[in-house]
PDB file of N, CA and C in Angstrom:
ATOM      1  N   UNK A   1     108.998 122.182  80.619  1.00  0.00           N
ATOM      2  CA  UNK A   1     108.537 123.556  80.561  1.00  0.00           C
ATOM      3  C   UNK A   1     107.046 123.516  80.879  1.00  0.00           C
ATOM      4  N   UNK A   2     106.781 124.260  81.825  1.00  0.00           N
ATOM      5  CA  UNK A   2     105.636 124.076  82.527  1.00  0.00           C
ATOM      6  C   UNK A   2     104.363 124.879  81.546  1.00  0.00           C
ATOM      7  N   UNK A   3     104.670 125.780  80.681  1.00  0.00           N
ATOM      8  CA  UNK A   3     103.501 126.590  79.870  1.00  0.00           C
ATOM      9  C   UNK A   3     104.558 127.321  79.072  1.00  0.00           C
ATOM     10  N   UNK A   4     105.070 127.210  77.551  1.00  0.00           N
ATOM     11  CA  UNK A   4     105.987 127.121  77.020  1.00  0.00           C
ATOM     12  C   UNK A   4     105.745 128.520  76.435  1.00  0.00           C
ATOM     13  N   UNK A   5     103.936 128.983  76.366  1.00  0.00           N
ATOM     14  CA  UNK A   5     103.603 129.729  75.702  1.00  0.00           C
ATOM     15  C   UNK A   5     104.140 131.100  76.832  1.00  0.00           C
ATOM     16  N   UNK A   6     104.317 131.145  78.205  1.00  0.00           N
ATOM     17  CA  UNK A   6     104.471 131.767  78.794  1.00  0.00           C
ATOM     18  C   UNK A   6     105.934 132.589  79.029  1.00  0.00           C
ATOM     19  N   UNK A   7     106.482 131.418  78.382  1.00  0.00           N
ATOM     20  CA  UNK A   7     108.055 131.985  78.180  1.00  0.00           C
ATOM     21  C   UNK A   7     108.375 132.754  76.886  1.00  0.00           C
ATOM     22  N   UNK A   8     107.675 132.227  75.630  1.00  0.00           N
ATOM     23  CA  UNK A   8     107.758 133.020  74.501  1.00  0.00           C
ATOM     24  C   UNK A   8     107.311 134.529  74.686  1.00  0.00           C
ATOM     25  N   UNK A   9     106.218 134.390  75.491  1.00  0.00           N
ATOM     26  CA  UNK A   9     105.091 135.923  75.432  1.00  0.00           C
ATOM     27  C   UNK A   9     106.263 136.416  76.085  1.00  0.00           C
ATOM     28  N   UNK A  10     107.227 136.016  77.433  1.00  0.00           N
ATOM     29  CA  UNK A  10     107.809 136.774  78.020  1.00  0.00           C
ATOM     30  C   UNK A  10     109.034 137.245  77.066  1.00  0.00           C
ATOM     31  N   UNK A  11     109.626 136.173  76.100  1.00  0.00           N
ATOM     32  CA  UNK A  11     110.843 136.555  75.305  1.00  0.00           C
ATOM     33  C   UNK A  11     110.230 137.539  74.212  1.00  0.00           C
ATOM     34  N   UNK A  12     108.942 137.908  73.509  1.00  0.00           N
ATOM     35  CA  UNK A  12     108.303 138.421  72.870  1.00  0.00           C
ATOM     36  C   UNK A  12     108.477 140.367  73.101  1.00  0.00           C
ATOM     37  N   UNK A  13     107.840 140.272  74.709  1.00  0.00           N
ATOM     38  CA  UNK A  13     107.620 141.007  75.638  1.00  0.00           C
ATOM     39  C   UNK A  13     108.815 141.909  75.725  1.00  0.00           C
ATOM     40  N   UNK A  14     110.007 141.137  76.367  1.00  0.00           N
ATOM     41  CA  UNK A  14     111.133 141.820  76.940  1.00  0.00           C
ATOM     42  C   UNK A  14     112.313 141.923  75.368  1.00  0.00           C
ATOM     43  N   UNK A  15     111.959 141.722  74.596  1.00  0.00           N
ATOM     44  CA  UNK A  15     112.958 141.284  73.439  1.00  0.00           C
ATOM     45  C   UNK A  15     113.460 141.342  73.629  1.00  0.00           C
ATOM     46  N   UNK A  16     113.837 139.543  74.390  1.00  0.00           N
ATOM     47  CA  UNK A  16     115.241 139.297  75.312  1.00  0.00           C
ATOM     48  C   UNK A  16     115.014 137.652  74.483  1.00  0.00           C
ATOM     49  N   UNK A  17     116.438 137.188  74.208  1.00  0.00           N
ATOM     50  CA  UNK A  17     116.653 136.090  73.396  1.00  0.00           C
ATOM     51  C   UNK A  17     116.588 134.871  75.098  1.00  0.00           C
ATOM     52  N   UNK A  18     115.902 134.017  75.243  1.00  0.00           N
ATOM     53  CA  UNK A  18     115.839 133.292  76.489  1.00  0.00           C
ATOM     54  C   UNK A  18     116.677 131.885  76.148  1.00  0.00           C
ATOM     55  N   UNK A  19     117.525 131.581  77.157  1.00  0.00           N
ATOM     56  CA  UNK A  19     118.126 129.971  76.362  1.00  0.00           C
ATOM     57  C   UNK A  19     117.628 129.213  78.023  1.00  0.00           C
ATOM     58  N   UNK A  20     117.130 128.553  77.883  1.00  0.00           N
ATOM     59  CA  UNK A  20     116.625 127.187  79.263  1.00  0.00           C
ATOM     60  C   UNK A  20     117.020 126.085  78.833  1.00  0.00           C
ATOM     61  N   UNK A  21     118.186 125.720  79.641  1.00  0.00           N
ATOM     62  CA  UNK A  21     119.260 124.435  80.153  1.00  0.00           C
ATOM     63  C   UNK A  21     118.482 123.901  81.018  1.00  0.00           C
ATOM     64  N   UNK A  22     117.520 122.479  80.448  1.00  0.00           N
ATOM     65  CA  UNK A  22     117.266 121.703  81.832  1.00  0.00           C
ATOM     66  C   UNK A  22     117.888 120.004  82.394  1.00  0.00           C
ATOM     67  N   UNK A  23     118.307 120.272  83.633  1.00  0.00           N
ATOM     68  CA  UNK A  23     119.055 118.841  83.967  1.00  0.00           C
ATOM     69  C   UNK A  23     118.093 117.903  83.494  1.00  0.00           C
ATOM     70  N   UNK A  24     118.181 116.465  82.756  1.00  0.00           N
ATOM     71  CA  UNK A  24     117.671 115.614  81.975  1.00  0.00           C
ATOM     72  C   UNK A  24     116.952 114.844  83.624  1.00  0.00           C
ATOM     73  N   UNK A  25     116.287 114.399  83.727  1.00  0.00           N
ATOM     74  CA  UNK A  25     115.098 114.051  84.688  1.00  0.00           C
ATOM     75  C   UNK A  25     115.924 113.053  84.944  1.00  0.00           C
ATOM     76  N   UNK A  26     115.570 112.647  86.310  1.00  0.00           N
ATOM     77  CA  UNK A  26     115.919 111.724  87.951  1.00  0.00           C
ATOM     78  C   UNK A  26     117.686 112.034  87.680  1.00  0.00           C
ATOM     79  N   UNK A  27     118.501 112.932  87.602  1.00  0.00           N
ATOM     80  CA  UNK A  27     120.125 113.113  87.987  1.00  0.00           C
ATOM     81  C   UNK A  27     119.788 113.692  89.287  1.00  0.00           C
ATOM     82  N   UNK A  28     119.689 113.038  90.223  1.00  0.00           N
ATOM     83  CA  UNK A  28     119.971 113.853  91.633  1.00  0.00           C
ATOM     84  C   UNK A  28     120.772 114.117  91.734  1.00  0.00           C
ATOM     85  N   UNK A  29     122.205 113.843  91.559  1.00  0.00           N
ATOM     86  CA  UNK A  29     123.177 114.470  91.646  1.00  0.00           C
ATOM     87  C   UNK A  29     123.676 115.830  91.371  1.00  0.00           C
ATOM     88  N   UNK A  30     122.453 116.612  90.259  1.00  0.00           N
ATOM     89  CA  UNK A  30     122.617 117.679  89.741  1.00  0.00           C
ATOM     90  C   UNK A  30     121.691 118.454  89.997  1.00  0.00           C
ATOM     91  N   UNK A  31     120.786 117.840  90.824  1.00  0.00           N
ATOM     92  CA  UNK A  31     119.232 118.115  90.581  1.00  0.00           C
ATOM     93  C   UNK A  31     118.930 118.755  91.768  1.00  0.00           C
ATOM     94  N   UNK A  32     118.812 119.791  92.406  1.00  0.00           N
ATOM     95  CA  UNK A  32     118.478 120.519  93.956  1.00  0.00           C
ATOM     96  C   UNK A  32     117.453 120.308  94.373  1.00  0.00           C
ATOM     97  N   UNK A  33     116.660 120.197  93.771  1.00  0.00           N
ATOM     98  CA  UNK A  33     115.379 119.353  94.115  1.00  0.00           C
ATOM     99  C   UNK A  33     115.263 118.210  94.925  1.00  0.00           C
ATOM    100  N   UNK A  34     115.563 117.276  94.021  1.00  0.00           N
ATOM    101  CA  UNK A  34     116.015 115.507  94.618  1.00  0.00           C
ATOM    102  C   UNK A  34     117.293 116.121  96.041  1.00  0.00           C
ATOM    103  N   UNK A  35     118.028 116.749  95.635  1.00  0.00           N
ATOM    104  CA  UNK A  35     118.635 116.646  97.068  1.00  0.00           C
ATOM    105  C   UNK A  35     117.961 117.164  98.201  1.00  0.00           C
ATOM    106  N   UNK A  36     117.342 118.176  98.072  1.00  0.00           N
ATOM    107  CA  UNK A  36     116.301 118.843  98.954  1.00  0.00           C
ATOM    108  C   UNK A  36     115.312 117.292  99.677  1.00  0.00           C
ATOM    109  N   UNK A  37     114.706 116.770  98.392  1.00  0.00           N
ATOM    110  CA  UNK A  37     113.878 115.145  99.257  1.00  0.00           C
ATOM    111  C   UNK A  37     114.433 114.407  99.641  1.00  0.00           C
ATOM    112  N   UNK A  38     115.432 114.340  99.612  1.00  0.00           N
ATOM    113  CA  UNK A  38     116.661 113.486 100.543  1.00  0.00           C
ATOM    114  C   UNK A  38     116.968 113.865 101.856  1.00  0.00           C
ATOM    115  N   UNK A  39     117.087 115.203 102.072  1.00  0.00           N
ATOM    116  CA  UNK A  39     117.180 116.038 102.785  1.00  0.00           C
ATOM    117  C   UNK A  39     116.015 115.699 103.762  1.00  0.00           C
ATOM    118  N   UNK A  40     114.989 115.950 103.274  1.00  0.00           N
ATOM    119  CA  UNK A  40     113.559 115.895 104.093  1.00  0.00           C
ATOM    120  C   UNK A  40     112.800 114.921 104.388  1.00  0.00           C
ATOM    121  N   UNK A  41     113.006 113.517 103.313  1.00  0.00           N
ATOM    122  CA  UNK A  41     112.966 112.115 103.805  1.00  0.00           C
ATOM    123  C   UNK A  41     113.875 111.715 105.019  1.00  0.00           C
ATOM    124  N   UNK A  42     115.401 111.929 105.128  1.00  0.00           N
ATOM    125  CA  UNK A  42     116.233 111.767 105.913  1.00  0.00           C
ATOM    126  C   UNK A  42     115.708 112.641 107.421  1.00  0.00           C
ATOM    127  N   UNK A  43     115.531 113.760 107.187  1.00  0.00           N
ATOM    128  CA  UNK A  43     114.980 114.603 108.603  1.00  0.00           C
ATOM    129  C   UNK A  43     113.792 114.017 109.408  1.00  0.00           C
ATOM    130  N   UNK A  44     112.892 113.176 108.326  1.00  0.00           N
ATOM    131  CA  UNK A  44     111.619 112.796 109.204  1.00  0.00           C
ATOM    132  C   UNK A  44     111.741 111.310 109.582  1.00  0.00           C
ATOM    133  N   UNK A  45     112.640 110.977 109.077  1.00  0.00           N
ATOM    134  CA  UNK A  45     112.875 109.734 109.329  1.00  0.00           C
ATOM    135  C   UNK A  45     112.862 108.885 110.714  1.00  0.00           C
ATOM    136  N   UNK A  46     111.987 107.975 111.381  1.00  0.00           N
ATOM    137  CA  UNK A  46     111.869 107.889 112.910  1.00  0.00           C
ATOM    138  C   UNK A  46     110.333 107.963 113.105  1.00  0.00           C
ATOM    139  N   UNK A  47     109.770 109.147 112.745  1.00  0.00           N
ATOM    140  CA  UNK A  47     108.512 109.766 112.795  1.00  0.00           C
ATOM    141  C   UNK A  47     107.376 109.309 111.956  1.00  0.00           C
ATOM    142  N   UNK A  48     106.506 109.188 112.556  1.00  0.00           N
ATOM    143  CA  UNK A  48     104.859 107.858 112.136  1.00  0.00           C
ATOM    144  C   UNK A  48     104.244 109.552 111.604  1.00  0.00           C
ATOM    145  N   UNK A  49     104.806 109.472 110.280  1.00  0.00           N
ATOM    146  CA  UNK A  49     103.275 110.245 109.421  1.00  0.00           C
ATOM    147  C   UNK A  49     102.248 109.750 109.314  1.00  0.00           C
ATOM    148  N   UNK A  50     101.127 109.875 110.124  1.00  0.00           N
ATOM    149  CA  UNK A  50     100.039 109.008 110.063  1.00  0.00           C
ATOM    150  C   UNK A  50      99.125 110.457 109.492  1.00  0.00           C
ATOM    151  N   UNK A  51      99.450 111.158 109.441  1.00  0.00           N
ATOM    152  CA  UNK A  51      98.156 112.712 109.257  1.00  0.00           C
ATOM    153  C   UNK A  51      98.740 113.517 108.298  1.00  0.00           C
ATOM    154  N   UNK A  52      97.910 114.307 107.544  1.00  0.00           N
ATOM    155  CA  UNK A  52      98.394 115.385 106.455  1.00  0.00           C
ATOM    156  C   UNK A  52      99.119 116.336 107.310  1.00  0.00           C
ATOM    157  N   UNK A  53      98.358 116.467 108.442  1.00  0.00           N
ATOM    158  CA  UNK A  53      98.785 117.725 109.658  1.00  0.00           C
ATOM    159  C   UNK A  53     100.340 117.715 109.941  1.00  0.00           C
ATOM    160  N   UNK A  54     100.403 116.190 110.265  1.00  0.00           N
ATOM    161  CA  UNK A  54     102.156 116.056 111.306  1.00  0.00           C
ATOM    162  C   UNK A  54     103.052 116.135 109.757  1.00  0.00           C
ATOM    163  N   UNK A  55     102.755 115.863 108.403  1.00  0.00           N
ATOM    164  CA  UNK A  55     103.483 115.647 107.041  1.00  0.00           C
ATOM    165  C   UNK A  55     103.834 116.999 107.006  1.00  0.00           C
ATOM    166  N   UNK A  56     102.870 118.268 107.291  1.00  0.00           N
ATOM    167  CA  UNK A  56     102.920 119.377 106.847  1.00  0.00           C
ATOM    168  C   UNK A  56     103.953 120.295 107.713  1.00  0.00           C
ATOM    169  N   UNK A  57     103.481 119.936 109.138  1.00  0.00           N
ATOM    170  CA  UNK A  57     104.585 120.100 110.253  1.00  0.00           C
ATOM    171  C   UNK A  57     105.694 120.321 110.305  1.00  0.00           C
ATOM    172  N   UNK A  58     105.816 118.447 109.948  1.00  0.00           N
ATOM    173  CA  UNK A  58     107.347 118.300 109.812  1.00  0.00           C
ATOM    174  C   UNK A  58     108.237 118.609 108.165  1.00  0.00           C
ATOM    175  N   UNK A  59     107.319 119.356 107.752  1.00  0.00           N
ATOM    176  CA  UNK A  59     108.061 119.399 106.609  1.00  0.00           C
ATOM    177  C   UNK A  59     108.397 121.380 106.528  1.00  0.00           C
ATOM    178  N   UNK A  60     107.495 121.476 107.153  1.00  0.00           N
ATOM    179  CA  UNK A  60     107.775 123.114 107.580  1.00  0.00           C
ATOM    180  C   UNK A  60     108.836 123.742 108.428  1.00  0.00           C
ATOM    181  N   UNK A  61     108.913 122.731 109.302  1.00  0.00           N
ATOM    182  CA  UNK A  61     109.591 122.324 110.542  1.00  0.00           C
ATOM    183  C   UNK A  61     111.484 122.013 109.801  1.00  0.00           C
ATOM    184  N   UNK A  62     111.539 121.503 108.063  1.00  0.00           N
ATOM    185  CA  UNK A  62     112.437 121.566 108.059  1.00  0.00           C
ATOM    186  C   UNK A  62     113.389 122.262 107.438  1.00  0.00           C
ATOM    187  N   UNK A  63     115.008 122.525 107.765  1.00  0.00           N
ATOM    188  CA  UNK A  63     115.682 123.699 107.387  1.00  0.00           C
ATOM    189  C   UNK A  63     116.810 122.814 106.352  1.00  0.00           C
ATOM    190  N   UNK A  64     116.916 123.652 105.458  1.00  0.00           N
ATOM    191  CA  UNK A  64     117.509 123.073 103.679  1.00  0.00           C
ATOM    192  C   UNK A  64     118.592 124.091 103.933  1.00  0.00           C
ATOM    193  N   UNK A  65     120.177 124.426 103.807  1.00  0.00           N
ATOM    194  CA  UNK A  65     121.131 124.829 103.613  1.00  0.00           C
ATOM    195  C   UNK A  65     120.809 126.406 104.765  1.00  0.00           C
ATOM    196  N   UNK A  66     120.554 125.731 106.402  1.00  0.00           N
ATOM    197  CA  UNK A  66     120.343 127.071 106.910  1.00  0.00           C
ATOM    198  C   UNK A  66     118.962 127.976 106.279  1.00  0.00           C
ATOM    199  N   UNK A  67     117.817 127.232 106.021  1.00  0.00           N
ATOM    200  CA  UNK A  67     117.505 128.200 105.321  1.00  0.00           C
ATOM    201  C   UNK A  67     115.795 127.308 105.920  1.00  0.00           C
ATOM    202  N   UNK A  68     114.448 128.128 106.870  1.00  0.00           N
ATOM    203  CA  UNK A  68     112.991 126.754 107.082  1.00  0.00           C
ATOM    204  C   UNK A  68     112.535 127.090 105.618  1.00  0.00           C
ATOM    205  N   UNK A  69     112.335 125.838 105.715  1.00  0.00           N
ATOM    206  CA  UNK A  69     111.312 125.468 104.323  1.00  0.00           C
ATOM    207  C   UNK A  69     109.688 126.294 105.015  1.00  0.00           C
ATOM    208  N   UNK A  70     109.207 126.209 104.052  1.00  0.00           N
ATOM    209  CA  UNK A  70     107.439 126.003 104.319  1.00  0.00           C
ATOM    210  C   UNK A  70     106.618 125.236 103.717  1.00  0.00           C
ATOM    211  N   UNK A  71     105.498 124.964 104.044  1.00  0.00           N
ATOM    212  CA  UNK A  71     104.936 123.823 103.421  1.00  0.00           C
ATOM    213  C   UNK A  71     103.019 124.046 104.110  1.00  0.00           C
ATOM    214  N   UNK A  72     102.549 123.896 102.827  1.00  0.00           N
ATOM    215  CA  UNK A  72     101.242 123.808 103.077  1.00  0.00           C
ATOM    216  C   UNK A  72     100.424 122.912 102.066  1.00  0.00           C
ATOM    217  N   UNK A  73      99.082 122.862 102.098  1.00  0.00           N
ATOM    218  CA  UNK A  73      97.991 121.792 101.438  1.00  0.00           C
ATOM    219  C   UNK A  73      97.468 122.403 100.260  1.00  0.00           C
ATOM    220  N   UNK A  74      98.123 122.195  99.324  1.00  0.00           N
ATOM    221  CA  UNK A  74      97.217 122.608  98.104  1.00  0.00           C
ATOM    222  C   UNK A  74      95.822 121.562  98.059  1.00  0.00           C
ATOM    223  N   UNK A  75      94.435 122.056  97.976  1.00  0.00           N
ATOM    224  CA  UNK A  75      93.551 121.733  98.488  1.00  0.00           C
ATOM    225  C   UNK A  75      92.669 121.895  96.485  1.00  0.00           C
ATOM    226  N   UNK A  76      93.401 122.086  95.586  1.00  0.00           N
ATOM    227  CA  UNK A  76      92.799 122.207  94.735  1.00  0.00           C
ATOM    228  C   UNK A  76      93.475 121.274  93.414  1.00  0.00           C
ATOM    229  N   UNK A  77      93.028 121.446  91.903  1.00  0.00           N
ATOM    230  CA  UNK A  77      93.384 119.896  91.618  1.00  0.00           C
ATOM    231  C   UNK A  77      95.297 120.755  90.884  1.00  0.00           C
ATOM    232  N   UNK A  78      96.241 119.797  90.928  1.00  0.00           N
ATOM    233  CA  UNK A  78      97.850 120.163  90.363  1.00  0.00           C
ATOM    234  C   UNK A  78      97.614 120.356  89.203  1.00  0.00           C
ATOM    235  N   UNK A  79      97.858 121.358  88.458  1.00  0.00           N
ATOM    236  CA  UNK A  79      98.475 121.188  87.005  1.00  0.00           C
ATOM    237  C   UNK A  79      99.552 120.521  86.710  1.00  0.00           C
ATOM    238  N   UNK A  80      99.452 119.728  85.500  1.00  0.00           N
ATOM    239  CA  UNK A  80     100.590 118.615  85.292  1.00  0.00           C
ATOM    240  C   UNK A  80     101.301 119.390  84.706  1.00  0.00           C
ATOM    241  N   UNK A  81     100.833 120.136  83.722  1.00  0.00           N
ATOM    242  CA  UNK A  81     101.603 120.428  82.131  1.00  0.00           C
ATOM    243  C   UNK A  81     100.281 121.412  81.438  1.00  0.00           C
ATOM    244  N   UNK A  82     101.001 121.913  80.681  1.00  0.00           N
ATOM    245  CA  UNK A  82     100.164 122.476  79.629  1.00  0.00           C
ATOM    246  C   UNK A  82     100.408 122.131  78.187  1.00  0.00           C
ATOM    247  N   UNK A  83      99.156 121.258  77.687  1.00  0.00           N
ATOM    248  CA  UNK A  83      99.297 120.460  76.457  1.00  0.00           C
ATOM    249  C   UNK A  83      99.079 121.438  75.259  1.00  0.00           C
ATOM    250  N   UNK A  84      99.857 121.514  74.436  1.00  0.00           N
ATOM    251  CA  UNK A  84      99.621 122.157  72.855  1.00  0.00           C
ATOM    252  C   UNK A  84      99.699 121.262  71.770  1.00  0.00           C
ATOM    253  N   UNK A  85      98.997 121.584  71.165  1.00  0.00           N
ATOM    254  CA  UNK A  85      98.781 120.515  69.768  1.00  0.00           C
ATOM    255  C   UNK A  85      98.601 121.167  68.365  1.00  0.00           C
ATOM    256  N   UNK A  86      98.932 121.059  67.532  1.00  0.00           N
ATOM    257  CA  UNK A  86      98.441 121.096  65.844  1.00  0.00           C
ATOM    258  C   UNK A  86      99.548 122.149  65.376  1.00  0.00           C
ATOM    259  N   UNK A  87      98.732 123.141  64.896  1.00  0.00           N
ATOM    260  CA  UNK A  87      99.232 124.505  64.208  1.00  0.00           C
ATOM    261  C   UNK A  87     100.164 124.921  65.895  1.00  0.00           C
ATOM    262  N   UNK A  88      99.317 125.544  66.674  1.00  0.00           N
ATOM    263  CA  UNK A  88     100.030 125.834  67.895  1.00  0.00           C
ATOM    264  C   UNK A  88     101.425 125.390  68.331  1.00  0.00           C
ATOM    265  N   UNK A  89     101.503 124.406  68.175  1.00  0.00           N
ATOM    266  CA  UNK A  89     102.459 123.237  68.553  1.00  0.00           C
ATOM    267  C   UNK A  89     103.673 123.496  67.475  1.00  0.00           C
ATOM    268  N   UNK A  90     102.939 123.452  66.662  1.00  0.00           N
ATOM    269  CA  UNK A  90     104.319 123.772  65.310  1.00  0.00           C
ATOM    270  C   UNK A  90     104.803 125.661  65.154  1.00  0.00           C
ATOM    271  N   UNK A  91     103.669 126.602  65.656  1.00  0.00           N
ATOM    272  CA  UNK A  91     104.106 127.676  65.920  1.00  0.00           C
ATOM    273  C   UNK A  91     104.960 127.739  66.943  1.00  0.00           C
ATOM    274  N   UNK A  92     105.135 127.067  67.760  1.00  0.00           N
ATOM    275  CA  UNK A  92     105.817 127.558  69.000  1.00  0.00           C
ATOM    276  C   UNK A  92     107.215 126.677  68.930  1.00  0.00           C
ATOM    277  N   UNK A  93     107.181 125.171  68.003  1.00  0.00           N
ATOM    278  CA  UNK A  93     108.748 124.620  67.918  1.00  0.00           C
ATOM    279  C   UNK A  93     109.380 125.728  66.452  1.00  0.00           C
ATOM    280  N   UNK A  94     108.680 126.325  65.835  1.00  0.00           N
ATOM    281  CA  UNK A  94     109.376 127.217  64.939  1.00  0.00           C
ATOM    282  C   UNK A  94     110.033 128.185  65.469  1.00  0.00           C
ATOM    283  N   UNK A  95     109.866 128.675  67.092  1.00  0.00           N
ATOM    284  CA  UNK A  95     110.648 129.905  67.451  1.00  0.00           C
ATOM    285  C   UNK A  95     111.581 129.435  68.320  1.00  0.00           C
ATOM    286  N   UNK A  96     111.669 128.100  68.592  1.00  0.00           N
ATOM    287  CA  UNK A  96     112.553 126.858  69.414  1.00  0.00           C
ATOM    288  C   UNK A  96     114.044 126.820  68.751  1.00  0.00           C
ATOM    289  N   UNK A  97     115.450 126.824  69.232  1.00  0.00           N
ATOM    290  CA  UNK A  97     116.238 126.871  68.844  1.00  0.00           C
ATOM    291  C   UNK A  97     117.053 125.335  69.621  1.00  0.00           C
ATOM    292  N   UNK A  98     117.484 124.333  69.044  1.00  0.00           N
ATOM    293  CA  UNK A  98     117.731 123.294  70.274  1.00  0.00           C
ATOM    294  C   UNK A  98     119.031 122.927  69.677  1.00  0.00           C
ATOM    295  N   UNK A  99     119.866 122.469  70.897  1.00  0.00           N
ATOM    296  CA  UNK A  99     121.011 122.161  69.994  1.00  0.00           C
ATOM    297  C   UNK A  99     121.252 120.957  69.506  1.00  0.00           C
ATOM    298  N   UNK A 100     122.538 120.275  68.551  1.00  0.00           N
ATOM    299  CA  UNK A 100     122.533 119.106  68.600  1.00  0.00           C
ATOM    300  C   UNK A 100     123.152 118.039  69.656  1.00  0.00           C
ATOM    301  N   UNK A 101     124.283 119.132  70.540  1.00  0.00           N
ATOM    302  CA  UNK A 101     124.570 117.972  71.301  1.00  0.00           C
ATOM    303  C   UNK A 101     123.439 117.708  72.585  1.00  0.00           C
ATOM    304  N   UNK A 102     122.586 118.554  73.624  1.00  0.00           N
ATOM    305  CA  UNK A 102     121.366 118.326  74.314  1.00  0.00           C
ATOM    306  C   UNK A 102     120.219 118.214  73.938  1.00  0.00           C
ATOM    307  N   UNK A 103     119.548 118.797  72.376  1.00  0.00           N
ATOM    308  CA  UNK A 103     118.380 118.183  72.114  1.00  0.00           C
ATOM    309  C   UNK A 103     117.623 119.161  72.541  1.00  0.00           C
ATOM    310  N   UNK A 104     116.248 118.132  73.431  1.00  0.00           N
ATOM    311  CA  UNK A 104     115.544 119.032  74.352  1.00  0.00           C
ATOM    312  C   UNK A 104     115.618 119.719  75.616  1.00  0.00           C
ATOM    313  N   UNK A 105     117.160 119.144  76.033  1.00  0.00           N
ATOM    314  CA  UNK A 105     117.642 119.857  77.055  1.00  0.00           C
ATOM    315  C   UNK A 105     118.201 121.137  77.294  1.00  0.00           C
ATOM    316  N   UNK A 106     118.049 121.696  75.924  1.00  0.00           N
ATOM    317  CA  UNK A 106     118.962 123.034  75.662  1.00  0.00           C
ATOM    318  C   UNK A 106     118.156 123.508  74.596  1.00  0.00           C
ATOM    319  N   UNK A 107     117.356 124.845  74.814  1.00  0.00           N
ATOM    320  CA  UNK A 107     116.683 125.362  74.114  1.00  0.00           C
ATOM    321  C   UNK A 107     116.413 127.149  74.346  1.00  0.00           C
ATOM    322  N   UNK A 108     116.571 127.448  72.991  1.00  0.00           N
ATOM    323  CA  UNK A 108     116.929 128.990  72.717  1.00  0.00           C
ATOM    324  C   UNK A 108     115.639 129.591  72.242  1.00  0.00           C
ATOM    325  N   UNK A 109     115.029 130.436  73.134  1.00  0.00           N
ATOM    326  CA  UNK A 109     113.858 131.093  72.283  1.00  0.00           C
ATOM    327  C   UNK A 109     113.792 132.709  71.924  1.00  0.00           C
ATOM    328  N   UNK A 110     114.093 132.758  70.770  1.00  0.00           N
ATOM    329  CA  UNK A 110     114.165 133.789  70.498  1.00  0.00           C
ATOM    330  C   UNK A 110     112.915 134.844  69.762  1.00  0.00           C
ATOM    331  N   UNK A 111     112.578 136.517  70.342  1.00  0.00           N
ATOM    332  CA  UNK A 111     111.620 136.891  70.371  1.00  0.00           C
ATOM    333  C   UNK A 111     111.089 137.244  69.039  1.00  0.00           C
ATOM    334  N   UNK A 112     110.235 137.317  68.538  1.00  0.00           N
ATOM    335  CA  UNK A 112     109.598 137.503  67.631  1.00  0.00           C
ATOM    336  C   UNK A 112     109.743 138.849  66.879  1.00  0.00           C
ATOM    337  N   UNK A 113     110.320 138.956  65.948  1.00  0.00           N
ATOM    338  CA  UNK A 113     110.918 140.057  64.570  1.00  0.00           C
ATOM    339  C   UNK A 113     109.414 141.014  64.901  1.00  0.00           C
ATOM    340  N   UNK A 114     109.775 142.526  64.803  1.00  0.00           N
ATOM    341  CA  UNK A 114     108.551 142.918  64.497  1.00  0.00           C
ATOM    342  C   UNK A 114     109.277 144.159  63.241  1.00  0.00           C
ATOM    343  N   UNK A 115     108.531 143.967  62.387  1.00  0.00           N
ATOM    344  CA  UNK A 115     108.931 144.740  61.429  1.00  0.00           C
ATOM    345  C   UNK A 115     108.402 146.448  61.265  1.00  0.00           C
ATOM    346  N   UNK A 116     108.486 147.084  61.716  1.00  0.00           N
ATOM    347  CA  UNK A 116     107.793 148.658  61.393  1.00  0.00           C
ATOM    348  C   UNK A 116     108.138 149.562  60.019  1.00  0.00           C
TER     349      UNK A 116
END
């Protein structure tokens, strides 16, 4: 979960109960992603990426289920994650619902009671 706080404000927001199922990391098999870089490793395959230019090209250049990709240079620094810690951290697994058979792979957030 890329900013965890962003999904609560939204389940908060819409007082809509949110449940996020995520495939457990490297299953390509399940994963559209990983098949997509398979996809696009396999397409350039032959071809001397020697430049950001011809990488960007050919990656624009390629088409995923009938469908061109696009592709450009993020030129600024990636966000990895957004780290929470302490009180925060324990506010936000208190509105966390997870199950026992997935864990952290299956998680229910439900919006915040407002009492009037």
């Amino acid at each position: 979960m890329s900013d965890p706080n962003a999904v609560t404000e939204f389940a908060d927001m819409t007082g809509l109960c949110v449940r996020l199922v995520y495939y457990p990391p490297y299953h390509s098999k399940y994963n559209a992603i990983e098949r997509y870089w398979a996809g696009l490793e396999k397409s350039w395959n032959g071809y001397l990426l020697s430049t950001v230019e011809t990488v960007i090209r050919r990656a624009g250049n390629f088409f995923w289920k009938g469908m061109r990709t696009s592709a450009n240079l993020m030129d600024g620094v990636y966000e990895k994650g957004v780290k929470i810690r302490g009180k925060e951290k324990r506010a936000l697994e208190d509105r966390l619902e997870r199950t026992a058979e997935l864990g952290c792979w299956d998680i229910t957030i439900h919006p915040k009671t407002v009492f009037l």
